[in-house]
C-alpha atoms as a PDB file:
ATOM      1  CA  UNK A   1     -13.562  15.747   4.179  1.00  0.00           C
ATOM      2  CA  UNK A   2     -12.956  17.210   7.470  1.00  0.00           C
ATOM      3  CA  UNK A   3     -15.817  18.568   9.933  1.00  0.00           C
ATOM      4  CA  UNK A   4     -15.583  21.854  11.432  1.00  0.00           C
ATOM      5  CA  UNK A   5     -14.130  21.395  14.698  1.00  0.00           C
ATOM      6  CA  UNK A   6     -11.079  18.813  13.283  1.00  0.00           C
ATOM      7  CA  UNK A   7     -10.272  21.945  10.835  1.00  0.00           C
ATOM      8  CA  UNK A   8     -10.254  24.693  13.816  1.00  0.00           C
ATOM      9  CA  UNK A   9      -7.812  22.429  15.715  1.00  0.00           C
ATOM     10  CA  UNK A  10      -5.756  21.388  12.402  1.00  0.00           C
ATOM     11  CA  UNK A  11      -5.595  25.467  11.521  1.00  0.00           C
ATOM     12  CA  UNK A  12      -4.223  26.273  15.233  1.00  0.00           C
ATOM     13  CA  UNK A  13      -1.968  23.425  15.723  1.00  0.00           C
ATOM     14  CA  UNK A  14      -0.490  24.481  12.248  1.00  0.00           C
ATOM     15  CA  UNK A  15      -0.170  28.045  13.484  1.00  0.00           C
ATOM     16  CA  UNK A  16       1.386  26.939  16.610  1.00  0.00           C
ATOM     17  CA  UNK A  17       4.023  24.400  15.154  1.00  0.00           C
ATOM     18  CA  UNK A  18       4.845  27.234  12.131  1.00  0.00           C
ATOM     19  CA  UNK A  19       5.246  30.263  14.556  1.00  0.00           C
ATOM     20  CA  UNK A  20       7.713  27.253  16.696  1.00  0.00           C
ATOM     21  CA  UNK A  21       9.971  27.126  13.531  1.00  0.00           C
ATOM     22  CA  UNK A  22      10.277  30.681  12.609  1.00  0.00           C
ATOM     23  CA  UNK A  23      11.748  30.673  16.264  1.00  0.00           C
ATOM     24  CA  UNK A  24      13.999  27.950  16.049  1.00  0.00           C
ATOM     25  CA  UNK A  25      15.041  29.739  12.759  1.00  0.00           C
ATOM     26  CA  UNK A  26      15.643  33.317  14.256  1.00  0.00           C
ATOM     27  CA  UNK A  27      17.180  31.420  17.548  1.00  0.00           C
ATOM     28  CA  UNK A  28      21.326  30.877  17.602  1.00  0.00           C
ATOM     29  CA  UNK A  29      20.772  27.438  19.149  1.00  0.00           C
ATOM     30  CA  UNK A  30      18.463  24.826  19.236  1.00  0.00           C
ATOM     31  CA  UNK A  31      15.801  24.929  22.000  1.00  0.00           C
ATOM     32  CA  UNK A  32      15.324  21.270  22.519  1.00  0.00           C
ATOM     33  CA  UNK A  33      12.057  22.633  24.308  1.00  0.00           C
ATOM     34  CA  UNK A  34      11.393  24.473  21.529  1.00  0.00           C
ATOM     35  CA  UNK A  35      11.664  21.143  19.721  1.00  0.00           C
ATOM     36  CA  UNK A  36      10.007  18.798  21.238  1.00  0.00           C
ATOM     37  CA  UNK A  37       7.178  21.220  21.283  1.00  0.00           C
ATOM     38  CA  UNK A  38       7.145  20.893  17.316  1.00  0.00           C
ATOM     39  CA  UNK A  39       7.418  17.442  17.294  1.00  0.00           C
ATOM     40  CA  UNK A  40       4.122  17.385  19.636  1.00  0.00           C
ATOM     41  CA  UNK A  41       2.077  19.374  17.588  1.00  0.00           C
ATOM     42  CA  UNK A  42       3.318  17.659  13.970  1.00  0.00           C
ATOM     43  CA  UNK A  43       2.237  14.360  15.666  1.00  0.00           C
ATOM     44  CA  UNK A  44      -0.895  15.652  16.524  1.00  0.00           C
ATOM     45  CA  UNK A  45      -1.622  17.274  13.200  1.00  0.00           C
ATOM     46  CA  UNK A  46      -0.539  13.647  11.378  1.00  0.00           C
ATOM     47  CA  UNK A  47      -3.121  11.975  14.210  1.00  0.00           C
ATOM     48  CA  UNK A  48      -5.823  14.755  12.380  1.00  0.00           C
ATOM     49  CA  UNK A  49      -4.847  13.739   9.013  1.00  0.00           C
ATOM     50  CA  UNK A  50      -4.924  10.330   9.163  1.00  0.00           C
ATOM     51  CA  UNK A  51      -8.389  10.145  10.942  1.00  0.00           C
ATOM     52  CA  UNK A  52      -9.705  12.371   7.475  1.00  0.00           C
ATOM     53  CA  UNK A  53      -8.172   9.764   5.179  1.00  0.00           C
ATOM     54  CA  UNK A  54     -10.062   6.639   7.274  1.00  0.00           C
ATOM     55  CA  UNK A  55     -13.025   8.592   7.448  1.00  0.00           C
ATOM     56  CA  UNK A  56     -12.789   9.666   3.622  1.00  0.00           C
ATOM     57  CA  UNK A  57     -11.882   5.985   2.359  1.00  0.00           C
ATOM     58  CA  UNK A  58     -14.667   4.539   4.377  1.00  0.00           C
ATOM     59  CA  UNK A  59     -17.440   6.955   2.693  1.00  0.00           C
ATOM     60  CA  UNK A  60     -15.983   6.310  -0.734  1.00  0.00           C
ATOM     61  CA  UNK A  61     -18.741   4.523  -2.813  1.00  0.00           C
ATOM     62  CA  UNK A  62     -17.135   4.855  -6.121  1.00  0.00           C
ATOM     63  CA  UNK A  63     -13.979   5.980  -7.693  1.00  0.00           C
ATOM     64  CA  UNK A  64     -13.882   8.093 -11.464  1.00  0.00           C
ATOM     65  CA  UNK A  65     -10.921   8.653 -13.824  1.00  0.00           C
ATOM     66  CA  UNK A  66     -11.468  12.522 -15.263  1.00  0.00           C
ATOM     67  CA  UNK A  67      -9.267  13.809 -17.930  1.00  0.00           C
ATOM     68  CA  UNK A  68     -10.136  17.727 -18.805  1.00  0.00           C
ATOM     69  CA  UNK A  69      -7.610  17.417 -21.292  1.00  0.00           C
ATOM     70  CA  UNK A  70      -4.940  19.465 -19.115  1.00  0.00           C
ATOM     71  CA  UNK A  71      -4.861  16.450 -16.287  1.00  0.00           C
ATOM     72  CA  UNK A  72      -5.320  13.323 -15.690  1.00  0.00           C
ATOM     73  CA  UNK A  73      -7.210  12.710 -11.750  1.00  0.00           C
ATOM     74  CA  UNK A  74      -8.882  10.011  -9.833  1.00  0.00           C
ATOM     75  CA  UNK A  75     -11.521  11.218  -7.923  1.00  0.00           C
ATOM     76  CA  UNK A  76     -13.614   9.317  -4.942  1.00  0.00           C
ATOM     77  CA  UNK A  77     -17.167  10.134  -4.431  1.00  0.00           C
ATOM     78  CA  UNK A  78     -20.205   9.556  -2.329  1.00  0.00           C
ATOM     79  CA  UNK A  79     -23.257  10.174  -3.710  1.00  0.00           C
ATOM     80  CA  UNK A  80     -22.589  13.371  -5.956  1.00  0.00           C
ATOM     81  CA  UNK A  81     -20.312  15.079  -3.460  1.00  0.00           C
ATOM     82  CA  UNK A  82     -16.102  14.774  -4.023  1.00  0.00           C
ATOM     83  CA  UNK A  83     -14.473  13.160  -1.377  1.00  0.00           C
ATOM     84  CA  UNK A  84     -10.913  13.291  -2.521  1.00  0.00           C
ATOM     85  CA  UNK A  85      -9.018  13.900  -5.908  1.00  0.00           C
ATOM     86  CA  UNK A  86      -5.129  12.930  -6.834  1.00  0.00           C
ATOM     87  CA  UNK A  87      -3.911  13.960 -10.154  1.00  0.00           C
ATOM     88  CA  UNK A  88      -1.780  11.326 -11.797  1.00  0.00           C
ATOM     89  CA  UNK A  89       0.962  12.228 -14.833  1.00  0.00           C
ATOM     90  CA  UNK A  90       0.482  10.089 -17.977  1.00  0.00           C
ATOM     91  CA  UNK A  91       2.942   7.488 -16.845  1.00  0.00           C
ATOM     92  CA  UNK A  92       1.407   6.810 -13.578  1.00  0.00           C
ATOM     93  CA  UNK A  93      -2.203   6.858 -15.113  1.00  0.00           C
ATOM     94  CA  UNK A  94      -0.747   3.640 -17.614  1.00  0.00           C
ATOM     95  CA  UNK A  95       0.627   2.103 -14.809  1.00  0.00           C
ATOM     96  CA  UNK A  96      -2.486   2.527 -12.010  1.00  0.00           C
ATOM     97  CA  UNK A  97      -4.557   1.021 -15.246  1.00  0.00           C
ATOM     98  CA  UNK A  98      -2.099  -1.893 -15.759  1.00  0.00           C
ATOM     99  CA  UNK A  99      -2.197  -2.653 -12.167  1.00  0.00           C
ATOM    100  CA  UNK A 100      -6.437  -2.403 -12.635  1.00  0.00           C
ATOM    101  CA  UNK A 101      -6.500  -4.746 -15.509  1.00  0.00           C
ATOM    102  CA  UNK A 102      -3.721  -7.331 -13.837  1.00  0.00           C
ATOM    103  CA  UNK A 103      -6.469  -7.345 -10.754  1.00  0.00           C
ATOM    104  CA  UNK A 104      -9.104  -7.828 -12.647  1.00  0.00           C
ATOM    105  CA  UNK A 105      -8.022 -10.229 -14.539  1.00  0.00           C
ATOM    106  CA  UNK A 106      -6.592 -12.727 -11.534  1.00  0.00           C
ATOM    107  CA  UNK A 107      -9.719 -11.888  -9.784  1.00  0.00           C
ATOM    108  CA  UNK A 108     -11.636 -13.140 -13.090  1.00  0.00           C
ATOM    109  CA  UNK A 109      -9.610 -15.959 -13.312  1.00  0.00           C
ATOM    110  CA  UNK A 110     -10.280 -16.892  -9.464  1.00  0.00           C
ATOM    111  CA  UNK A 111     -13.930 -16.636 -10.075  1.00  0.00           C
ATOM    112  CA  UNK A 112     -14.020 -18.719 -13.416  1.00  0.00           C
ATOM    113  CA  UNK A 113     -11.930 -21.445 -11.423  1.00  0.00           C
ATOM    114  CA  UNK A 114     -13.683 -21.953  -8.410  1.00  0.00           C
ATOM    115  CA  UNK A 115     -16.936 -21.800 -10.550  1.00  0.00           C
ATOM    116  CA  UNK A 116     -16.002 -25.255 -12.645  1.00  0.00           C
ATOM    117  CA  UNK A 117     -14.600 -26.384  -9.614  1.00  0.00           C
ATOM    118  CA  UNK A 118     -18.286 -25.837  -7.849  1.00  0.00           C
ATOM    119  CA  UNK A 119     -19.750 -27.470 -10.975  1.00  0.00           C
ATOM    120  CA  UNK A 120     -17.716 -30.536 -11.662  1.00  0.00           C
ATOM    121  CA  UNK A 121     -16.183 -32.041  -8.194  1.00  0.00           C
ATOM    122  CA  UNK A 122     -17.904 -33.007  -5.161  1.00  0.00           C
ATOM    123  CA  UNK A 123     -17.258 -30.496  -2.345  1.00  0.00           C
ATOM    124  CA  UNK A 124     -14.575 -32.106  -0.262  1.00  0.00           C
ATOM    125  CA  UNK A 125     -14.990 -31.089   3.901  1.00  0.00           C
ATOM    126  CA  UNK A 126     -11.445 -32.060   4.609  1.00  0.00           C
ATOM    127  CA  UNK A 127      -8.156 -31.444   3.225  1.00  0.00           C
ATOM    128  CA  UNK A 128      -7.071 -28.880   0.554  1.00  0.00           C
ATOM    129  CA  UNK A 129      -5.776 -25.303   1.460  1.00  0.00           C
ATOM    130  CA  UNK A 130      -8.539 -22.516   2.081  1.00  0.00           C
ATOM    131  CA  UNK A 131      -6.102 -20.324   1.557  1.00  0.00           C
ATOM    132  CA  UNK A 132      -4.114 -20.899  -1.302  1.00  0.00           C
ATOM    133  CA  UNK A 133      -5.421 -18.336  -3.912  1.00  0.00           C
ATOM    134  CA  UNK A 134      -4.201 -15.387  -1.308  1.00  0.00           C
ATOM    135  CA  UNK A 135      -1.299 -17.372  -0.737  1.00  0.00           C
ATOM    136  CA  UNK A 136      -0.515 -17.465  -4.541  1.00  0.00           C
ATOM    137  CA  UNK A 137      -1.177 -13.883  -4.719  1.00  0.00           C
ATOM    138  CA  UNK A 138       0.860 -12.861  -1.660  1.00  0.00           C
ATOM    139  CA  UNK A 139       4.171 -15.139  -2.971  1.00  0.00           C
ATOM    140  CA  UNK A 140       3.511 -13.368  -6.513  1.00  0.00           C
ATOM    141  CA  UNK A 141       3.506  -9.308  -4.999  1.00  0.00           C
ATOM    142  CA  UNK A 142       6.490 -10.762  -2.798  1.00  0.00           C
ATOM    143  CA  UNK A 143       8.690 -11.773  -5.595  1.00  0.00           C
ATOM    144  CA  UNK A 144       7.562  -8.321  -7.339  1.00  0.00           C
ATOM    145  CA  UNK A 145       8.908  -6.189  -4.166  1.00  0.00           C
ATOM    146  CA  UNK A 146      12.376  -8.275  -3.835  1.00  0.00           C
ATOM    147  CA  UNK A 147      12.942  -7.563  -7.288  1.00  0.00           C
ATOM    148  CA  UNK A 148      11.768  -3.990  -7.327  1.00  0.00           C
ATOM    149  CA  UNK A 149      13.031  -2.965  -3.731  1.00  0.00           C
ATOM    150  CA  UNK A 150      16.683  -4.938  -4.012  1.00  0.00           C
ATOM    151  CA  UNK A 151      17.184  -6.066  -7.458  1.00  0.00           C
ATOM    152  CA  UNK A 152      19.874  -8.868  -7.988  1.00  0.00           C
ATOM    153  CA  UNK A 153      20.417  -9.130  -4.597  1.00  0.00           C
ATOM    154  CA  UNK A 154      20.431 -12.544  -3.032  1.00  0.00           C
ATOM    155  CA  UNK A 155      17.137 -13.691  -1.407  1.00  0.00           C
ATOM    156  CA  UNK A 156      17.885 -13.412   1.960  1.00  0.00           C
ATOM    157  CA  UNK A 157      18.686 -10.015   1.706  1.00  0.00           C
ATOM    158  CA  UNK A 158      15.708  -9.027  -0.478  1.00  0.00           C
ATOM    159  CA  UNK A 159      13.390 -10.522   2.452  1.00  0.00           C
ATOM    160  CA  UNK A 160      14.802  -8.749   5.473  1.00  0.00           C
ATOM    161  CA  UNK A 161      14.311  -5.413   3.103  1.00  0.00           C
ATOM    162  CA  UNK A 162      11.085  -6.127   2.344  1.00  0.00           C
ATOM    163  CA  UNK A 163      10.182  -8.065   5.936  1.00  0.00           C
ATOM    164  CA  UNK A 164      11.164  -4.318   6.564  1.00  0.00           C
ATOM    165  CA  UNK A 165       9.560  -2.228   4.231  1.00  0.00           C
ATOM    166  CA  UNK A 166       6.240  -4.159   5.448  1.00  0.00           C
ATOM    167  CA  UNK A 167       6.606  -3.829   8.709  1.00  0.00           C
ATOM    168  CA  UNK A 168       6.444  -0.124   8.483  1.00  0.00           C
ATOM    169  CA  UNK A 169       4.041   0.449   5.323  1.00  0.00           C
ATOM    170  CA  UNK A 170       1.019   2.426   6.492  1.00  0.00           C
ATOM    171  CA  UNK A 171      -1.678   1.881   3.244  1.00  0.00           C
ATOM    172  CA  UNK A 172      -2.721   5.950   2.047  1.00  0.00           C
ATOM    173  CA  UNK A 173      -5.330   6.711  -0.179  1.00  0.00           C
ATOM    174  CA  UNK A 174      -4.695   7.742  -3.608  1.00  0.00           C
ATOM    175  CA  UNK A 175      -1.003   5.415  -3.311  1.00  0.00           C
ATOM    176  CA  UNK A 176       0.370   4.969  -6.709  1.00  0.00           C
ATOM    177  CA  UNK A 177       3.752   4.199  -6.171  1.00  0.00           C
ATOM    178  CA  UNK A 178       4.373   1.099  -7.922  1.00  0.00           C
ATOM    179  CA  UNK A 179       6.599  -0.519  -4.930  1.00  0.00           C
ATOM    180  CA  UNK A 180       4.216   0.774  -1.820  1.00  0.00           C
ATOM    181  CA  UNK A 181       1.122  -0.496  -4.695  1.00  0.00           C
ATOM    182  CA  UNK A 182       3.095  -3.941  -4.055  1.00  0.00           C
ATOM    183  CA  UNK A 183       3.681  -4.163  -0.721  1.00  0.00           C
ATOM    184  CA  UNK A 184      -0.150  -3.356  -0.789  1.00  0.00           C
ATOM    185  CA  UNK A 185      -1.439  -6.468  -2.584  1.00  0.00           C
ATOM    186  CA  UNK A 186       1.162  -8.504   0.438  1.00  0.00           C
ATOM    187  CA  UNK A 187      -0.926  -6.437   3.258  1.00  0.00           C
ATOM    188  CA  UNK A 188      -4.422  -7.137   1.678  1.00  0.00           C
ATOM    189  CA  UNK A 189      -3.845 -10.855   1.169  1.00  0.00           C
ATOM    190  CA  UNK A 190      -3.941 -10.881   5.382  1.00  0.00           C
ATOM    191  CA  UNK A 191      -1.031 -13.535   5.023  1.00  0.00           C
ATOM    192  CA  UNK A 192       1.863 -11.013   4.972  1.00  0.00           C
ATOM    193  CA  UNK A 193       3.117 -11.657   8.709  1.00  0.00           C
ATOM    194  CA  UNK A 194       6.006 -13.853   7.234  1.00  0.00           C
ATOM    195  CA  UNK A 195       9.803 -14.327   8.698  1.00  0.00           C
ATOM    196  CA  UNK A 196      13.272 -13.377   7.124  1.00  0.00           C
ATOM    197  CA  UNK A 197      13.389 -17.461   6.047  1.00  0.00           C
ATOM    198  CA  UNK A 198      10.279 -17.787   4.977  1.00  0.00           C
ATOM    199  CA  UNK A 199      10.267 -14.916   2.690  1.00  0.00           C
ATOM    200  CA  UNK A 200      13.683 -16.074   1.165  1.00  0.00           C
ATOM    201  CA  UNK A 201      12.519 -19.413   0.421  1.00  0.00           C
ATOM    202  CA  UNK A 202       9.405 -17.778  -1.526  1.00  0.00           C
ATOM    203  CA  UNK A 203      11.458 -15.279  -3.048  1.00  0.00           C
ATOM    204  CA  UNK A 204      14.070 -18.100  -3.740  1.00  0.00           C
ATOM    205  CA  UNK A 205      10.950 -20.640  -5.852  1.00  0.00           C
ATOM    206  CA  UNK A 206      10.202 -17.229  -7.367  1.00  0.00           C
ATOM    207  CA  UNK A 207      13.506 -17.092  -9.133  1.00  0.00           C
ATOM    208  CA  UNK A 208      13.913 -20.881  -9.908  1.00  0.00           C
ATOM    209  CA  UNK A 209      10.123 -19.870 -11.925  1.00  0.00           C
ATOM    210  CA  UNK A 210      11.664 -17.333 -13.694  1.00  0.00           C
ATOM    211  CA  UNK A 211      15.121 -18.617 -14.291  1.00  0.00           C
ATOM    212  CA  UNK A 212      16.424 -15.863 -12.321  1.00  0.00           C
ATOM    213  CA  UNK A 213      17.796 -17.757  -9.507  1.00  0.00           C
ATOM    214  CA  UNK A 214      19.823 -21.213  -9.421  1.00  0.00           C
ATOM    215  CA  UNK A 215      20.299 -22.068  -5.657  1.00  0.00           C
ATOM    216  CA  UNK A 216      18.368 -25.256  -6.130  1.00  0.00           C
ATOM    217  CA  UNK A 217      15.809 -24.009  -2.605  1.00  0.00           C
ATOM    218  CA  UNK A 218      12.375 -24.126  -2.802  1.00  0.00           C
ATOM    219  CA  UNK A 219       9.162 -23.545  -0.263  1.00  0.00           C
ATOM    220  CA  UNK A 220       9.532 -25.652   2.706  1.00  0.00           C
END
């Protein structure tokens, strides 16, 4: 959903860095002029692109699954008008609705526990960690991405790839990818700003959980 005047500049910046290449293809050498020049204008055209998809997510009021029996597609809405649509293969579709139901269901499970908490102990003003069900839930998606992102590798070196991978994740809407969907749920739980050592030793009490790791560490 892009207004008028963002879609005249998008359309001549795209003429501008396309007539560059065709250039840079006809040329025997490369202009680094030429280049830089392209480089400008893709920048610019990204800057365009990203403002749509901030703009787009933040009007979003709901999001529908559609299946015409040819595809499968998400689609975000506000009011009756289509904001954006991504069409997902049948694989992805099972996987965005595991993901879905494993959400819901720790989110359920958050609400149900703090509820008999609220109902059967005295509310404490001191002690106790405020943050410890987005803590839980970071620790979990982090163990997820070492083992999806480095598999069998030892935890140090899982954390400085993920550390990594975090570092320079930029969240896009409709983002199915299973990996970039984990290194999502680290960015939302706002605790994700970890060091290489600290994200070994979580990846490390992950393992020792699962019985895939037998280094005897554990969170410090």
């Amino acid at each position: 959903m892009i207004d008028h005047a963002s879609a005249t500049v998008r359309g001549r910046l795209v003429g501008l860095r396309d007539d560059a290449l065709r250039q840079l293809a006809a040329a025997d050498h490369l202009d680094g002029g030429m280049l830089a020049l392209v480089g400008n204008v893709s920048s610019a055209i990204a800057a365009i692109d990203a403002a749509e998809t901030v703009l787009t997510a933040s009007l979003a009021e709901r999001v529908v699954a559609t299946d015409d029996g040819r595809e499968i597609a998400v689609v975000t809405y506000s009011g009756a008008d289509a904001l954006a649509r991504a069409c997902l293969d049948p694989l992805a579709a099972l996987h965005l609705g595991s993901q879905l139901v494993d959400a819901a269901r720790r989110h359920l499970t958050r609400t149900a526990s703090a509820s008999v908490c609220n109902t059967t102990a005295p509310v404490s003003k001191r002690g106790g960690d405020p943050h410890s069900d987005r803590r839980r839930e970071r620790d979990a998606a982090l163990c997820e991405a070492a083992e999806s992102l480095a598999p069998g590798e030892p935890a140090e070196v899982q954390a400085r790839i993920v550390i990594d991978r975090l570092s320079r994740y930029r969240t896009k809407l409709g983002e199915f990818d299973p990996e970039r969907l984990t290194l999502a749920r680290i960015k939302a739980t706002e605790l994700h700003k970890l060091g290489v050592d600290r994200a070994a030793k979580i990846i490390r009490a992950g393992k020792q959980k699962t019985g895939l790791g037998t280094d005897g560490s554990g969170i410090v």
